[in-house]
Protein backbone atom coordinates (compact mmCIF):
# COMPACT_ATOMS: atom_id res chain seq x y z
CA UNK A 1 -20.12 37.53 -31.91
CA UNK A 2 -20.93 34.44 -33.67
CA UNK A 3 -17.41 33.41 -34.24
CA UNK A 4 -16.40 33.93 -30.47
CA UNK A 5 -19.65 31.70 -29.57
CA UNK A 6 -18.52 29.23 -31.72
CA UNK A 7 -15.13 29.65 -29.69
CA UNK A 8 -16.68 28.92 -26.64
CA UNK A 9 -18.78 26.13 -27.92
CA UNK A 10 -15.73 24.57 -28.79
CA UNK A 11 -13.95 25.09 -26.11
CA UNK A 12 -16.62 23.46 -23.89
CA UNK A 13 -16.62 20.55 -26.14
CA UNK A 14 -13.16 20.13 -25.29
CA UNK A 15 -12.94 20.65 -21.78
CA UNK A 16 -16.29 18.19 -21.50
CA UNK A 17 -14.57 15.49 -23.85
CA UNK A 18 -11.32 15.85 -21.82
CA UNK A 19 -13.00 15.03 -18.57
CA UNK A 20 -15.25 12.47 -20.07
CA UNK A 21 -12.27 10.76 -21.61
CA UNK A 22 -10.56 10.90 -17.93
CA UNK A 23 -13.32 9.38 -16.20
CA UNK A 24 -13.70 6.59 -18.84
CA UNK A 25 -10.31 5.93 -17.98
CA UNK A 26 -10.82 5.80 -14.54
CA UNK A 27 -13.82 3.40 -14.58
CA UNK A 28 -11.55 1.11 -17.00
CA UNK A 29 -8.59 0.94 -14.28
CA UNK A 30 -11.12 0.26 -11.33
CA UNK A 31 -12.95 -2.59 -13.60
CA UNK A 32 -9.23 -4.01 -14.14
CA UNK A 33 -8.55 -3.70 -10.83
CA UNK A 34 -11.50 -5.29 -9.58
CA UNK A 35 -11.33 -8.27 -12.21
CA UNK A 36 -8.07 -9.04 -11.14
CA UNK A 37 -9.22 -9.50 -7.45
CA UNK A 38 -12.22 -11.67 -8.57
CA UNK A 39 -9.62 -14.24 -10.53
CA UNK A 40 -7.30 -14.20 -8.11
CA UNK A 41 -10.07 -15.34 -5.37
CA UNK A 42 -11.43 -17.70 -7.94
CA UNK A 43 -7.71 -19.41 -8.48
CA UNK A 44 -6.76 -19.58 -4.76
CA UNK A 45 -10.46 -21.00 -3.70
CA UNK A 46 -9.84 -23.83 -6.72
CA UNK A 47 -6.36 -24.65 -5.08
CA UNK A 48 -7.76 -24.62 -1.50
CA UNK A 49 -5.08 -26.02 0.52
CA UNK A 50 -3.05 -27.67 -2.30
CA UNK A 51 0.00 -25.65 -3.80
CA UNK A 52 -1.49 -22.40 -2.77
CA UNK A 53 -0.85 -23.65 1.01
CA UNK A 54 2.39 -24.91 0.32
CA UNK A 55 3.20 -21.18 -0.99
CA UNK A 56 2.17 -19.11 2.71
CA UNK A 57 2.63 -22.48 4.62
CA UNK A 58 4.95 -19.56 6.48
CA UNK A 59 2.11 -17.83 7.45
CA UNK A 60 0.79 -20.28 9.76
CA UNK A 61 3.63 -18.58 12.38
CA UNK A 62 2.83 -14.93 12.92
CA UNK A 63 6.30 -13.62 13.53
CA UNK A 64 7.28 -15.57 9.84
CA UNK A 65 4.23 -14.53 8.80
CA UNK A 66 5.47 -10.57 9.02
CA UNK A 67 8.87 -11.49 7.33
CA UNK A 68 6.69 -13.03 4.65
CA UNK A 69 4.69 -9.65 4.09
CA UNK A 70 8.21 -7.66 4.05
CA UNK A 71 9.99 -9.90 1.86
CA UNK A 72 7.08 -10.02 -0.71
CA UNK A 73 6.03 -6.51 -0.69
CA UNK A 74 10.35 -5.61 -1.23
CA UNK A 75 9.96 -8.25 -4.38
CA UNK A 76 7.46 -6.50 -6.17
CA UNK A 77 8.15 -3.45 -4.82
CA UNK A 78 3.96 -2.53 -4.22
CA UNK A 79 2.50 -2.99 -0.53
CA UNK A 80 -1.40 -2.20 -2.09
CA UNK A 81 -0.52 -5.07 -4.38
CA UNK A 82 0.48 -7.67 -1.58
CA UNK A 83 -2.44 -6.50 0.90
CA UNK A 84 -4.73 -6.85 -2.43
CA UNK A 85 -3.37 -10.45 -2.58
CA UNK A 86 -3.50 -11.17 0.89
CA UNK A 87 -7.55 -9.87 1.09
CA UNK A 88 -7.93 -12.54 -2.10
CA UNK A 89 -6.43 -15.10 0.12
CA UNK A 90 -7.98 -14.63 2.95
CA UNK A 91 -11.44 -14.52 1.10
CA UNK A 92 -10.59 -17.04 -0.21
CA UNK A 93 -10.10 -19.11 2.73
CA UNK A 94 -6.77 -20.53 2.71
CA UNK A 95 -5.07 -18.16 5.66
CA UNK A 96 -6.97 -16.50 8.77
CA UNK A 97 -7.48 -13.44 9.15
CA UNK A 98 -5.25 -13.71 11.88
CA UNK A 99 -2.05 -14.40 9.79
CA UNK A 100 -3.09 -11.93 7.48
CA UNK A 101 -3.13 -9.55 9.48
CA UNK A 102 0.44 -9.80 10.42
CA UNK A 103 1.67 -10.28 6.28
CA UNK A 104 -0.28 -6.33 6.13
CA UNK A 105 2.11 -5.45 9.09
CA UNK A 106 4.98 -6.64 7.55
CA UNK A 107 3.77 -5.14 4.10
CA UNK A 108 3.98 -1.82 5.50
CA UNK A 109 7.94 -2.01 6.56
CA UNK A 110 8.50 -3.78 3.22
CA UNK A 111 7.04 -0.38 0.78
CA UNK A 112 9.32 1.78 2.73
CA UNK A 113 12.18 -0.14 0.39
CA UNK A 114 11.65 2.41 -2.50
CA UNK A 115 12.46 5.34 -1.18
CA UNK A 116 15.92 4.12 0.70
CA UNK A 117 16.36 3.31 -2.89
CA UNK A 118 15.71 6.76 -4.14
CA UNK A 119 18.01 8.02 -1.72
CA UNK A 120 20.63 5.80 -3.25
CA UNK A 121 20.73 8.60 -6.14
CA UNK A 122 22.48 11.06 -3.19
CA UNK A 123 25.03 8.84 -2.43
CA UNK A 124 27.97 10.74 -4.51
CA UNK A 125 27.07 13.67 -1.94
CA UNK A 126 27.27 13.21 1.68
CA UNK A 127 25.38 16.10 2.46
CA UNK A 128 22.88 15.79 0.17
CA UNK A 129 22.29 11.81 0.96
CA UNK A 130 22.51 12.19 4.70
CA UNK A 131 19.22 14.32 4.22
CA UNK A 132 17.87 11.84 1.54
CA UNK A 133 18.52 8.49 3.27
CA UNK A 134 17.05 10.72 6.54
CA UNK A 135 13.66 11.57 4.70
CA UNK A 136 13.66 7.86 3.36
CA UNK A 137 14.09 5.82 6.70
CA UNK A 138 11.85 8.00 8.93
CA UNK A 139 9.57 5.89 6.96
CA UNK A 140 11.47 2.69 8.09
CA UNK A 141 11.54 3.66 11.91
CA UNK A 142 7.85 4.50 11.89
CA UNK A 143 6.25 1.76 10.57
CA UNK A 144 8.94 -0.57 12.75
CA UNK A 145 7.78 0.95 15.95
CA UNK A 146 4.59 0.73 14.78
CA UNK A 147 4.70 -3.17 14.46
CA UNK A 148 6.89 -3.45 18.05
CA UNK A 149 3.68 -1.78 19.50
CA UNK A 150 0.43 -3.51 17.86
CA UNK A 151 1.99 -6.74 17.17
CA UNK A 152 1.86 -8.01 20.93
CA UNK A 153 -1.27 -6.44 21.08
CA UNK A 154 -2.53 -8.09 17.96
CA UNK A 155 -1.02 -11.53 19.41
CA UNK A 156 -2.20 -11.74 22.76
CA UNK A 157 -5.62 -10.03 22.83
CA UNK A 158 -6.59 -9.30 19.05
CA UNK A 159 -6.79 -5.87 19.40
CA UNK A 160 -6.96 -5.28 15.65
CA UNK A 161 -8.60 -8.95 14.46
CA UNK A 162 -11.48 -8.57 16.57
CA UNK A 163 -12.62 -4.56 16.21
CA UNK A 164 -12.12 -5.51 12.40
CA UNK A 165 -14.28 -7.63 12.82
CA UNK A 166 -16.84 -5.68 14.39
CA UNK A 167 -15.94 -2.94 12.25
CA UNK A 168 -16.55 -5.18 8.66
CA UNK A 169 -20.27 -6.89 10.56
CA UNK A 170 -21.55 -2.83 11.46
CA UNK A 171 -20.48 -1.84 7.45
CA UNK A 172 -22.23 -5.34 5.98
CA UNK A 173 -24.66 -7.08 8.49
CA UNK A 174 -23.48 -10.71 7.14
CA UNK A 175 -22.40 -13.42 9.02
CA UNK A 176 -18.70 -13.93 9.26
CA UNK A 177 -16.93 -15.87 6.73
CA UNK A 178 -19.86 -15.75 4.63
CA UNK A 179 -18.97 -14.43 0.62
CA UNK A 180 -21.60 -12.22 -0.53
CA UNK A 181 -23.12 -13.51 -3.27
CA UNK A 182 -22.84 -12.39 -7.06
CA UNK A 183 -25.93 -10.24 -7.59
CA UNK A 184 -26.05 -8.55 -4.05
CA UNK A 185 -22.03 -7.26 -4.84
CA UNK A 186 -23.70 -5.80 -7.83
CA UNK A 187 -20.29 -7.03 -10.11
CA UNK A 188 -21.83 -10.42 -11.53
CA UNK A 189 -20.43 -9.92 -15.03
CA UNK A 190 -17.05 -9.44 -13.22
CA UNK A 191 -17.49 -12.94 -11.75
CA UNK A 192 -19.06 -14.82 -14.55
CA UNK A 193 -15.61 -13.14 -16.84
CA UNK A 194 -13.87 -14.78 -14.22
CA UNK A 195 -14.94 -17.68 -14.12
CA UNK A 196 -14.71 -18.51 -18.28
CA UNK A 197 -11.14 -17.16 -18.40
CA UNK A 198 -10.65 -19.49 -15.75
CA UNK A 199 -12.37 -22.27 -17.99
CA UNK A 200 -10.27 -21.14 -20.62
CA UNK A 201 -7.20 -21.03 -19.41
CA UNK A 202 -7.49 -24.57 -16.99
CA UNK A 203 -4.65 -24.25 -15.25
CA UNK A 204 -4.39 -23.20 -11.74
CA UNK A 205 -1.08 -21.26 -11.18
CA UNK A 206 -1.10 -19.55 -14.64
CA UNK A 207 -4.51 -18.28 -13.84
CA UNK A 208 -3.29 -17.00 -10.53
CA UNK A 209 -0.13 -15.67 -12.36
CA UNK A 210 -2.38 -13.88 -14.55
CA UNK A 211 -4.38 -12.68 -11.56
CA UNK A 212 -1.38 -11.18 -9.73
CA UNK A 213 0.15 -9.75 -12.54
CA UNK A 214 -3.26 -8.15 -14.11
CA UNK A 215 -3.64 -6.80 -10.43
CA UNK A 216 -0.39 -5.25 -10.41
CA UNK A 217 -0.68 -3.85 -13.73
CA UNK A 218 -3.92 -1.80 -12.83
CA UNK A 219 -2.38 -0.37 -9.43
CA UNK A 220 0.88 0.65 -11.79
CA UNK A 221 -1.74 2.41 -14.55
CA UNK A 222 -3.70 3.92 -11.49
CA UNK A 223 -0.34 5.53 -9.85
CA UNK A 224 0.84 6.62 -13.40
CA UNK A 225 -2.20 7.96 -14.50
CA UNK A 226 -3.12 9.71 -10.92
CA UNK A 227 0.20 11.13 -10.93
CA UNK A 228 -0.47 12.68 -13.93
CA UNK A 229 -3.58 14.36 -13.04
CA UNK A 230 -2.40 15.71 -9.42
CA UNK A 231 1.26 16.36 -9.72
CA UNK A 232 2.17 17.12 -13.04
CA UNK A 233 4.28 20.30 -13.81
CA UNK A 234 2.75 21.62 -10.84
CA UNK A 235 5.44 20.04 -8.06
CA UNK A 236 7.06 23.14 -7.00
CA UNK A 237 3.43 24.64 -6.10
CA UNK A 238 2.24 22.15 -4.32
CA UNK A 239 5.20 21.47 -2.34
CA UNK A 240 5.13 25.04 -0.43
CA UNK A 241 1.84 24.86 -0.06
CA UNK A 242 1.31 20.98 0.96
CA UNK A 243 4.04 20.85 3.98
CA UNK A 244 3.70 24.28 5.82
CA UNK A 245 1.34 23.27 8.55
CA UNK A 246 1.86 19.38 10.10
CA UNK A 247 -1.99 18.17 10.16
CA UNK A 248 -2.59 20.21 6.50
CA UNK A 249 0.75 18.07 5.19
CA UNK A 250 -1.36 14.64 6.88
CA UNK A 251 -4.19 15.55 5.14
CA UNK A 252 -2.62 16.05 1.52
CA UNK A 253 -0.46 12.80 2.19
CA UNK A 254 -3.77 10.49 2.86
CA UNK A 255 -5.59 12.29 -0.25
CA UNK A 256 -2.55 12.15 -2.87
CA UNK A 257 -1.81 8.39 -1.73
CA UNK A 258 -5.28 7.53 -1.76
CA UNK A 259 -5.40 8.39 -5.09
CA UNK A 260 -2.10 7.13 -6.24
CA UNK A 261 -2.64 4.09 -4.51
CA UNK A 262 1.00 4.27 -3.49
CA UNK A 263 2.79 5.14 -1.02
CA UNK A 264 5.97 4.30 -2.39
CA UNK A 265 5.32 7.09 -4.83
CA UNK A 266 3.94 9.77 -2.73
CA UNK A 267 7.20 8.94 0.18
CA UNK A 268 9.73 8.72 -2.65
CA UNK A 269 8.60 12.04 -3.77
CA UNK A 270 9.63 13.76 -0.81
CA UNK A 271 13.19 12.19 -0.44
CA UNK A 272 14.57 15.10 -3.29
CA UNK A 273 12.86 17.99 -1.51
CA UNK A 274 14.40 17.22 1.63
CA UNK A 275 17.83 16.23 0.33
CA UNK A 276 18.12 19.36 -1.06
CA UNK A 277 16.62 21.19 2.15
CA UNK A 278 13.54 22.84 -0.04
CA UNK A 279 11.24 21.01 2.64
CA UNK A 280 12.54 19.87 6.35
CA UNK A 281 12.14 16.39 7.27
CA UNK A 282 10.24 17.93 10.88
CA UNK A 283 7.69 19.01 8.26
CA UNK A 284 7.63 15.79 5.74
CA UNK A 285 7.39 13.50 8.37
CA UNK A 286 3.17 14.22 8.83
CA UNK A 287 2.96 13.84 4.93
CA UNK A 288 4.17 10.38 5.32
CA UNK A 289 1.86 9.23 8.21
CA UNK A 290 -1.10 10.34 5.58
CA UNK A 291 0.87 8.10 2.90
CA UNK A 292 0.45 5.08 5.50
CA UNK A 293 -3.02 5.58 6.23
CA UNK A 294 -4.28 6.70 2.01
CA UNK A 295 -2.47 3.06 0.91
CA UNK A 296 -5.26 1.45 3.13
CA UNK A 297 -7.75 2.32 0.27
CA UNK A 298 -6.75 -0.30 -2.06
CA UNK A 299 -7.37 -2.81 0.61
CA UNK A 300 -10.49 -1.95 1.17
CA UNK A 301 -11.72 -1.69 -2.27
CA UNK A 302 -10.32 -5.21 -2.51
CA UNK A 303 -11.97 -6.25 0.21
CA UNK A 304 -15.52 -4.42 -0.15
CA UNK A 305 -17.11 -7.24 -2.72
CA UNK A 306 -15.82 -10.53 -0.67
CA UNK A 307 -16.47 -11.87 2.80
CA UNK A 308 -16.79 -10.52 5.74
CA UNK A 309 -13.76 -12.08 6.91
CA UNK A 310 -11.81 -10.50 3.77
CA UNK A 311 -13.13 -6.92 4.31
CA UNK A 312 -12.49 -7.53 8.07
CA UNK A 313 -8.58 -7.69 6.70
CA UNK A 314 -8.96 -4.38 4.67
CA UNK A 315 -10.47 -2.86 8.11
CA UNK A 316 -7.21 -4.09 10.25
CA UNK A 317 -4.92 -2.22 7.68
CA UNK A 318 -7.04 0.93 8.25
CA UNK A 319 -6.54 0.30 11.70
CA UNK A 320 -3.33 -0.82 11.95
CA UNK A 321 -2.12 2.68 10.32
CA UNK A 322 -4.52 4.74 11.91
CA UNK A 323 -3.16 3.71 15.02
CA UNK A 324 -0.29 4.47 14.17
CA UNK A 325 -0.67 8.23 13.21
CA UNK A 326 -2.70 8.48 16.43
CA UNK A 327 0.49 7.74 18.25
CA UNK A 328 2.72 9.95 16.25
CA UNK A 329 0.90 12.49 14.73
CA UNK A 330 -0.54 14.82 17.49
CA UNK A 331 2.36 15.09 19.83
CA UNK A 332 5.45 16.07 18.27
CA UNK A 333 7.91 14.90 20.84
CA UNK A 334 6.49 11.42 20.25
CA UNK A 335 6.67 12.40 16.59
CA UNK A 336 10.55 13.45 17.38
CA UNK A 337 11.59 9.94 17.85
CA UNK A 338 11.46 8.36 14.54
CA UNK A 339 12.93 12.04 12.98
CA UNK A 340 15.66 11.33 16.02
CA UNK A 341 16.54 7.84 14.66
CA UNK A 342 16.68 8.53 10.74
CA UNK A 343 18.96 11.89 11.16
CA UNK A 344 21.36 9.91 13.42
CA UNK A 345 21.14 7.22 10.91
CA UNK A 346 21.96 9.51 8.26
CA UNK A 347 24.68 10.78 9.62
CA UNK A 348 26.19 7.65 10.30
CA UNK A 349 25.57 5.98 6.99
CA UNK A 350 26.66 9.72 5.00
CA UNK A 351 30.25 9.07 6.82
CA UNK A 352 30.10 4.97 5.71
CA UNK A 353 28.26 4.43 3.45
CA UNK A 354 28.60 1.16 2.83
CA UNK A 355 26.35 0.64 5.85
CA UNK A 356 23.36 1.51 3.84
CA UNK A 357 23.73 -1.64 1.29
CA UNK A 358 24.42 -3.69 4.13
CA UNK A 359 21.09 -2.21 6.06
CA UNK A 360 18.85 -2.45 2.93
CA UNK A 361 20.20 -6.04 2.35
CA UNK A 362 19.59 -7.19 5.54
CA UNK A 363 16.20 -5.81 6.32
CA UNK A 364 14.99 -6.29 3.06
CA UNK A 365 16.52 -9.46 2.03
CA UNK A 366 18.91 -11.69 3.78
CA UNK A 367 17.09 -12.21 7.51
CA UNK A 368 13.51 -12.25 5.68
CA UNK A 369 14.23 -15.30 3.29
CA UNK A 370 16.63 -16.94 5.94
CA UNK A 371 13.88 -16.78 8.51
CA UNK A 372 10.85 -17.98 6.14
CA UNK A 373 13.19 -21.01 4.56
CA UNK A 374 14.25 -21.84 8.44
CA UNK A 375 10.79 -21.85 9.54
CA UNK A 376 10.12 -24.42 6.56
């Protein structure tokens, strides 16, 4: 009796120091995360409208301004870490909210690159990659419609800018444009570690360099070590159980993503299942509108400890998404169109597929840098 209590004791001890070791871990990600944001800030105020202007000079046109949030976000292949960056620069001043607004919209077309890359690993089977690149580029069509819809909106009567707004003054009660200051955020030691590595260091664009790429680093141990926790060996479980009812599959798409901090992750995930027809595209597509709208959380925890005017950004890219699914998600014919577009797609790439290259070059690539170094 003694020995099995001693079992359990143990056993307990384990499990506790197991969880307590994952939550340690957790808290050091988000404190990485958030340090990252507070140097970044800190480097693009300093610059003000030197060579941090001359980098999103683009921005100052909102059609560019979308190309500019595509292009970037298919560079580093991570739309939470180009909305994190455009937050810090709007907090920081040196773009409206306006104009970043539109980088977020062209942020979300530009994520949607990774999984028309997954699909890439179909290509020796024209079945099999007419389903993939079908699964990958309802993604595309989506979030491109989406953008065709609010973006007039956005331009000619601020739909999104100004119930951000109101949206980031009900959650705060601060003045627009107004930073909170260090003790209220509660993250002082944050900004005073800021503030001597900046001292240290001196020199404006390596600081920010070290900003973006300590930012990206976090989101990357985040997704890696989320993805551990949920997924893990436990795929083929999930996956019947995830994507058998449309708003269930929404639901599990907003919570995975929000965790992952990813939706290139949690979209590329789904390309093999329907590829190999374990999972129908009909019933994927509602997992991928909950992808859009989880990705907004990085965003907002960005946003949460700056101005008004920065959490007003994080707020559009909740709205901008949520819209989105609102359109889509509860009727399916609406749904149908984007599924309509990607299978047709498919089919036509499966039987040339050279058209694919040529698609994700174009989109991606080619007409985004032509039309930002035109607009220069």
């Amino acid at each position: 009796m003694e020995i099995s209590t001693n079992r359990i004791k143990s056993l307990i001890s384990t499990v506790f120091m197991g969880w307590f070791l994952k939550i340690i871990t957790f808290i050091g990600i988000l404190i990485l995360f958030f340090f990252s944001i507070e140097l970044m800030v800190k480097s693009l105020t300093v610059l003000g409208e030197g060579a941090a202007s001359q980098l999103i000079q683009g921005a100052e046109m909102p059609f560019i301004a979308i190309f500019i949030g595509l292009l970037s976000t298919a560079l580093i292949q991570s739309s939470s870490s180009v909305t994190s960056i455009a937050v810090a620069i709007v907090a920081s001043q040196a773009i409206t909210l306006e104009m970043g607004i539109y980088i977020i919209m062209g942020a979300n077309v530009g994520t949607t690159l990774t999984s028309n890359i997954v699909s890439l690993g179909f290509i020796t089977n024209r079945r099999l990659f007419r389903q993939a690149l079908a699964a990958a580029t309802v993604h595309d069509f989506f979030n491109m419609m989406t953008v065709v819809i609010l973006f007039p909106l956005e331009h000619y009567y601020h739909v999104l800018s100004n119930t951000a707004r109101m949206a980031a003054r009900l959650i705060t009660s601060r003045p627009a444009d107004v930073n909170y200051s260090d003790t209220d955020s509660g993250i002082y030691w944050l900004h005073s570690l800021a503030d001597r590595i900046y001292d240290i260091v001196g020199i404006h664009w390596l600081v920010l360099a070290i900003s973006v790429l300590i930012l990206v680093l976090s989101i990357k141990m985040f997704s890696s070590y989320s993805y551990k926790l949920l997924i893990g060996g436990s795929r083929d479980k999930l996956k019947s159980y995830i994507f058998n009812k449309p708003f269930k599959s929404f639901s599990w798409g907003v919570i995975i993503t929000g965790a992952l901090q990813s939706s290139s992750i949690t979209t590329s995930l789904v390309v093999p299942l329907v590829a190999t027809h374990k999972i129908t595209l009909h019933a994927v597509f509602p997992f991928i509108l909950g992808a859009n709208l989880g990705t907004t959380i990085t965003a907002l925890m960005a946003g949460f400890f700056k101005s008004e005017v920065a959490l007003s950004l994080a707020m559009a890219h909740v709205l901008f998404n949520l819209i989105g699914v609102l359109i889509f998600l509860p009727f399916s014919s609406i749904r149908g169109i984007p599924e309509y577009l990607a299978i047709h797609f498919g089919r036509l790439a499966s039987k040339r597929r050279l058209i694919v290259f040529f698609y994700i070059l174009m989109t991606f690539f080619i007409i985004p840098f032509i039309l930002i170094y035109l607009s220069k």
